[in-house]
C-alpha atoms as a PDB file:
ATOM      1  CA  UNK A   1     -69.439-167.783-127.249  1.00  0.00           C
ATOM      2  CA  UNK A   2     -72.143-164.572-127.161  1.00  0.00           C
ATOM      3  CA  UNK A   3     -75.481-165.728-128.657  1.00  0.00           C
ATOM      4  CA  UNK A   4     -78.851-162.881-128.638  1.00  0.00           C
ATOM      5  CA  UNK A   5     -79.939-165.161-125.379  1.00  0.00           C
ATOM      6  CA  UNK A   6     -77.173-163.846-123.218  1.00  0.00           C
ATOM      7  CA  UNK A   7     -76.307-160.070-122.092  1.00  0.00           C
ATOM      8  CA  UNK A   8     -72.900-161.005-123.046  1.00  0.00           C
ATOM      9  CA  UNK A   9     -71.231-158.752-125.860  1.00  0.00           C
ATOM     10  CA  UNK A  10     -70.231-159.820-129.335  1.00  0.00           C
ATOM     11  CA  UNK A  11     -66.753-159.394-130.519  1.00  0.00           C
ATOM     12  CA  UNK A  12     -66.000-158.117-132.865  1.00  0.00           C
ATOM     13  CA  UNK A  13     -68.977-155.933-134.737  1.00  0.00           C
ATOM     14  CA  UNK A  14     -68.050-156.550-138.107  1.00  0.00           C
ATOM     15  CA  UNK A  15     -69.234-160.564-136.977  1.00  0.00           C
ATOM     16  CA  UNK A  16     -72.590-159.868-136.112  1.00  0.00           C
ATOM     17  CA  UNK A  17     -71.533-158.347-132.583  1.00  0.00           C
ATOM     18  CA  UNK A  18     -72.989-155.240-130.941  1.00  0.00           C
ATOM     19  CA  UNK A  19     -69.391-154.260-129.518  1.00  0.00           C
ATOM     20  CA  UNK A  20     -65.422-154.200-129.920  1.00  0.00           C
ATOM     21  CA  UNK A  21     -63.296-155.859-127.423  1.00  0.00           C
ATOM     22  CA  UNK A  22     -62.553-153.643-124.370  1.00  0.00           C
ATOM     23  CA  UNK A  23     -58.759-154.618-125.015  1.00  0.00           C
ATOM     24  CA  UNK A  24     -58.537-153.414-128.782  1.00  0.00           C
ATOM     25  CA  UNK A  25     -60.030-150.661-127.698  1.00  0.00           C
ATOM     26  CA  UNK A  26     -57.739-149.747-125.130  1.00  0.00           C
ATOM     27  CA  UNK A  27     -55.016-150.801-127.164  1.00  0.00           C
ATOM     28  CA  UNK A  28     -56.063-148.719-129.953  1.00  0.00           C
ATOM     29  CA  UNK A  29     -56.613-145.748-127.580  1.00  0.00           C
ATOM     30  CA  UNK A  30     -53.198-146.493-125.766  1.00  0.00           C
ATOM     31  CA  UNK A  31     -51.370-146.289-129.381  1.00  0.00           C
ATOM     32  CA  UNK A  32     -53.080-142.782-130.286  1.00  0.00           C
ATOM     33  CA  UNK A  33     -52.116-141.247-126.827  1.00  0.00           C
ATOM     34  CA  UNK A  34     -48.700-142.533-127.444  1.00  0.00           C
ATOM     35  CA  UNK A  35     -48.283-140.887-130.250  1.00  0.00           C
ATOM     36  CA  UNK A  36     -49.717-137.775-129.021  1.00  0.00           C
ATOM     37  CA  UNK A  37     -47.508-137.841-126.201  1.00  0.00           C
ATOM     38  CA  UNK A  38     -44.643-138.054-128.260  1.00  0.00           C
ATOM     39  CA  UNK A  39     -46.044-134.885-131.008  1.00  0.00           C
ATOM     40  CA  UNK A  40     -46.116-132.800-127.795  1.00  0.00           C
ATOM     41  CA  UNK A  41     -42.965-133.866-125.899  1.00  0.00           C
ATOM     42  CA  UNK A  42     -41.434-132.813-129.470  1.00  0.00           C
ATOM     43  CA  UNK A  43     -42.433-129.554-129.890  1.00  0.00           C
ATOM     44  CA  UNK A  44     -40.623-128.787-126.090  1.00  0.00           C
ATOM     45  CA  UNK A  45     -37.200-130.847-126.980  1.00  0.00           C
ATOM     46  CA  UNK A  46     -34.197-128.892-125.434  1.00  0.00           C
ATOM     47  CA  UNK A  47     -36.735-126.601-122.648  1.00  0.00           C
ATOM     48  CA  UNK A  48     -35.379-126.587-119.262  1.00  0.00           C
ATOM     49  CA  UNK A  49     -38.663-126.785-117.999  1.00  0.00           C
ATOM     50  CA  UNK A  50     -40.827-129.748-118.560  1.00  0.00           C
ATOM     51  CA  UNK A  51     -43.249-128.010-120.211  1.00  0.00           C
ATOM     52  CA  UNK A  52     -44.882-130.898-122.681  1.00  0.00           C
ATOM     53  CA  UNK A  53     -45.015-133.206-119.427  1.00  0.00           C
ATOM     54  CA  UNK A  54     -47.070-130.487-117.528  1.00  0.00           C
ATOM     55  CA  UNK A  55     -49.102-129.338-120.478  1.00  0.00           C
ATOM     56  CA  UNK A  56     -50.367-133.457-121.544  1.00  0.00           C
ATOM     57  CA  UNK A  57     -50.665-134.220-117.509  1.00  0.00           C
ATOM     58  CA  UNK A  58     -53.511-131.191-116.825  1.00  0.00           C
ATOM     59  CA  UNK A  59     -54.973-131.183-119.951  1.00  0.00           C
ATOM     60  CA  UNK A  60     -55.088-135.104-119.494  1.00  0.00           C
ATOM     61  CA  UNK A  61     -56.638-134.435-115.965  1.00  0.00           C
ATOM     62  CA  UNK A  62     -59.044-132.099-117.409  1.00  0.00           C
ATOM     63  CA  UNK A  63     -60.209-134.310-119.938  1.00  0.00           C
ATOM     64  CA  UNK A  64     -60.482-137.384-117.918  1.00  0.00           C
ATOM     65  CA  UNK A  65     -62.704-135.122-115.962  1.00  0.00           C
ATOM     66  CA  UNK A  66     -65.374-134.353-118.855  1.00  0.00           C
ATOM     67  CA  UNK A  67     -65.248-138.032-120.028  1.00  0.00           C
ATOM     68  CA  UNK A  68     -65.744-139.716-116.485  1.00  0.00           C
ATOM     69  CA  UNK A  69     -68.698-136.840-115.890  1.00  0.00           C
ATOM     70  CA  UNK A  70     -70.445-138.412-119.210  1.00  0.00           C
ATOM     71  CA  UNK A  71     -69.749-141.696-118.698  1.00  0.00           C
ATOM     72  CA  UNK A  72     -71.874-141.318-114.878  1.00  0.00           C
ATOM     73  CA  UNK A  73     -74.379-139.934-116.713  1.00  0.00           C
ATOM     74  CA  UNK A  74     -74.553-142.088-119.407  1.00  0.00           C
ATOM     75  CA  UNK A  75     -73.756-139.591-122.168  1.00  0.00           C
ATOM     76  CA  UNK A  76     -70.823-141.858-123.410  1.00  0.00           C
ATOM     77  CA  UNK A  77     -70.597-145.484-123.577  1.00  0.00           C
ATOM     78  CA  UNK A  78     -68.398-148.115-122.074  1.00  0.00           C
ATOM     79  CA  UNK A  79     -66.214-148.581-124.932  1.00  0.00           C
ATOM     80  CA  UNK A  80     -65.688-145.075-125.378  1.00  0.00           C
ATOM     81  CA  UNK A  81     -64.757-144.399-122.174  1.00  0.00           C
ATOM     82  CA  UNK A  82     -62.245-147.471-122.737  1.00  0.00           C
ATOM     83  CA  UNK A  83     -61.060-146.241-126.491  1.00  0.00           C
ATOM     84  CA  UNK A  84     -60.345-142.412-124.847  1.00  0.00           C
ATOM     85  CA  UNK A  85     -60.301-142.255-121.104  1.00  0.00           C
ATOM     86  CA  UNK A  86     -58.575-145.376-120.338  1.00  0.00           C
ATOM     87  CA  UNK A  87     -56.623-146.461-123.805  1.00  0.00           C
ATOM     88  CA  UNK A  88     -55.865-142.725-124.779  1.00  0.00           C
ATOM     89  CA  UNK A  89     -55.379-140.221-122.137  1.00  0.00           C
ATOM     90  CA  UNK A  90     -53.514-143.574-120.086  1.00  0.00           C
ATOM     91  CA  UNK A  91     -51.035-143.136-122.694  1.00  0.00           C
ATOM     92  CA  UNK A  92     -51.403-139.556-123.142  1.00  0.00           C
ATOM     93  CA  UNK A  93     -50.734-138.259-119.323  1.00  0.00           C
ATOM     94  CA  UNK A  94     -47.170-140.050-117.711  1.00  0.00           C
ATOM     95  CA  UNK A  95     -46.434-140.208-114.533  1.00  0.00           C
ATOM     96  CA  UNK A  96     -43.248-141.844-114.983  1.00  0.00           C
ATOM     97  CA  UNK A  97     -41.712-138.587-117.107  1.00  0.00           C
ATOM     98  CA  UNK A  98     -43.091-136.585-114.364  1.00  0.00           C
ATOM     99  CA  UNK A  99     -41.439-138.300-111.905  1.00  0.00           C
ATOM    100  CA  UNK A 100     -38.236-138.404-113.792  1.00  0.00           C
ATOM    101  CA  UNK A 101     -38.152-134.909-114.570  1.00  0.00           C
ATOM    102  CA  UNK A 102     -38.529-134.276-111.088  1.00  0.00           C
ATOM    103  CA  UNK A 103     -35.669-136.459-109.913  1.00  0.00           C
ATOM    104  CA  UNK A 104     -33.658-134.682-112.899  1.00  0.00           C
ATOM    105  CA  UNK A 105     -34.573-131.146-111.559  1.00  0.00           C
ATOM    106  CA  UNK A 106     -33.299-132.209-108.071  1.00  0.00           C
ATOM    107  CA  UNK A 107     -30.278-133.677-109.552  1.00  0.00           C
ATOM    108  CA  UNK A 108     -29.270-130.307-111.127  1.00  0.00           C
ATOM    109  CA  UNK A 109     -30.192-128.262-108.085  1.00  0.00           C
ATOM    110  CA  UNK A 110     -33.012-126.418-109.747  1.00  0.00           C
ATOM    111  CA  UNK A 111     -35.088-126.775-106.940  1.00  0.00           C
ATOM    112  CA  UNK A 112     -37.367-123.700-107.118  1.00  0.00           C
ATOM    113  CA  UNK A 113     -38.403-125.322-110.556  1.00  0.00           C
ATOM    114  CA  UNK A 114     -38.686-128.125-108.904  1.00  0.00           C
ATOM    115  CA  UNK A 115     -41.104-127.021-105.830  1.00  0.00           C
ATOM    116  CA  UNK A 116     -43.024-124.972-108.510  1.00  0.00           C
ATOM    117  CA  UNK A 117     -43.487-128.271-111.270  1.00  0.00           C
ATOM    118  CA  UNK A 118     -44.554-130.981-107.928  1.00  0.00           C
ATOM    119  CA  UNK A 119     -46.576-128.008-106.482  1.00  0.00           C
ATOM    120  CA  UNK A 120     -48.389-126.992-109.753  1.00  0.00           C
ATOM    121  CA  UNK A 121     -49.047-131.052-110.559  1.00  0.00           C
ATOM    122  CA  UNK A 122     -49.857-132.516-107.425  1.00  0.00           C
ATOM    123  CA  UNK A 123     -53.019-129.537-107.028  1.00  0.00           C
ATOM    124  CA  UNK A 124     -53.782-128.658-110.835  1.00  0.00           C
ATOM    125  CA  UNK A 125     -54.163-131.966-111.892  1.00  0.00           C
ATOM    126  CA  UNK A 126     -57.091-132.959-109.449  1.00  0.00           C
ATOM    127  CA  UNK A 127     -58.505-129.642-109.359  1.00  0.00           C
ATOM    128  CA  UNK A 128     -58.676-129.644-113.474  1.00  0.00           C
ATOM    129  CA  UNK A 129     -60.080-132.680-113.107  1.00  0.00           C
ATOM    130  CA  UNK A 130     -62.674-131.870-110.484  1.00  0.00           C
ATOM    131  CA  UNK A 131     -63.115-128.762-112.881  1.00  0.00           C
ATOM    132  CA  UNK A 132     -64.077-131.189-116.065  1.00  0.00           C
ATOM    133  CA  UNK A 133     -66.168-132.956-114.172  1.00  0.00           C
ATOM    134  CA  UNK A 134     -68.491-130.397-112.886  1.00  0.00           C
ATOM    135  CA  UNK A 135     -68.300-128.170-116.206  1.00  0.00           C
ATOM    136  CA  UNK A 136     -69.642-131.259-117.918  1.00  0.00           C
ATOM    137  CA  UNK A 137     -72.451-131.886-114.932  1.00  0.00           C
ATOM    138  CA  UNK A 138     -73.277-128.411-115.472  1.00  0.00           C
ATOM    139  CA  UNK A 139     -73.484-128.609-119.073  1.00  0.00           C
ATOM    140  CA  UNK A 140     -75.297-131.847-119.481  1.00  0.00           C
ATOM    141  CA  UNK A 141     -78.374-130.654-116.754  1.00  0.00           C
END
């Protein structure tokens, strides 16, 4: 039990607590990401190109980026870092599609696709996310 002797958090708010449980929040997040996963994976249905998977998984990369720059320098808290950068963009960005995809493009012998999609994701998605983070560091000196 929390008590205002201890540094131990109080769940949830709405009880006289100063914070929401890390795993609603990720939960919460994880649902949101979900679903925006799934609004951008629709708009690309019937592409031969995994286009949605690419788009969520640098734009994820880039996010994650900003949001881990703020939370080092304490710009964002730990629950928001747990509602968006681990609940939402973990459920926004997919490895597993990617790596699907990528088996499927092999599969059907489209394998200039294939080198292009593995080479563009395996260096944009660090670099976008090395990008995020020093835009933000940049931004917030």
């Amino acid at each position: 039990m929390c008590d205002s002797k201890t540094s131990e958090k109080c769940y949830p708010p709405g009880l006289g607590g100063t914070s929401m449980h890390p795993a609603f929040l990720v939960a919460t997040g994880g649902a949101l990401g979900a679903l925006g996963r799934w609004a951008v994976g629709s708009l690309s249905v019937g592409t031969a190109f995994p286009w949605a998977t690419l788009a969520v998984n640098l734009t994820g990369s880039l996010m994650l980026g900003v949001l881990a720059a703020a939370f080092s320098s304490g710009s964002i808290s730990k629950d928001a870092m747990l509602l968006v950068g681990v609940g939402f963009m973990g459920a926004f960005t997919t490895m597993s599609a990617y790596s699907f995809e990528a088996v499927e493009m092999g599969e059907s012998g489209a394998f200039g696709a294939l080198a292009a999609y593995i080479v563009v994701t395996a260096l944009g998605c660090p670099l976008l996310a090395l990008l995020g983070w020093r835009a933000m560091s940049l931004l917030m000196s």
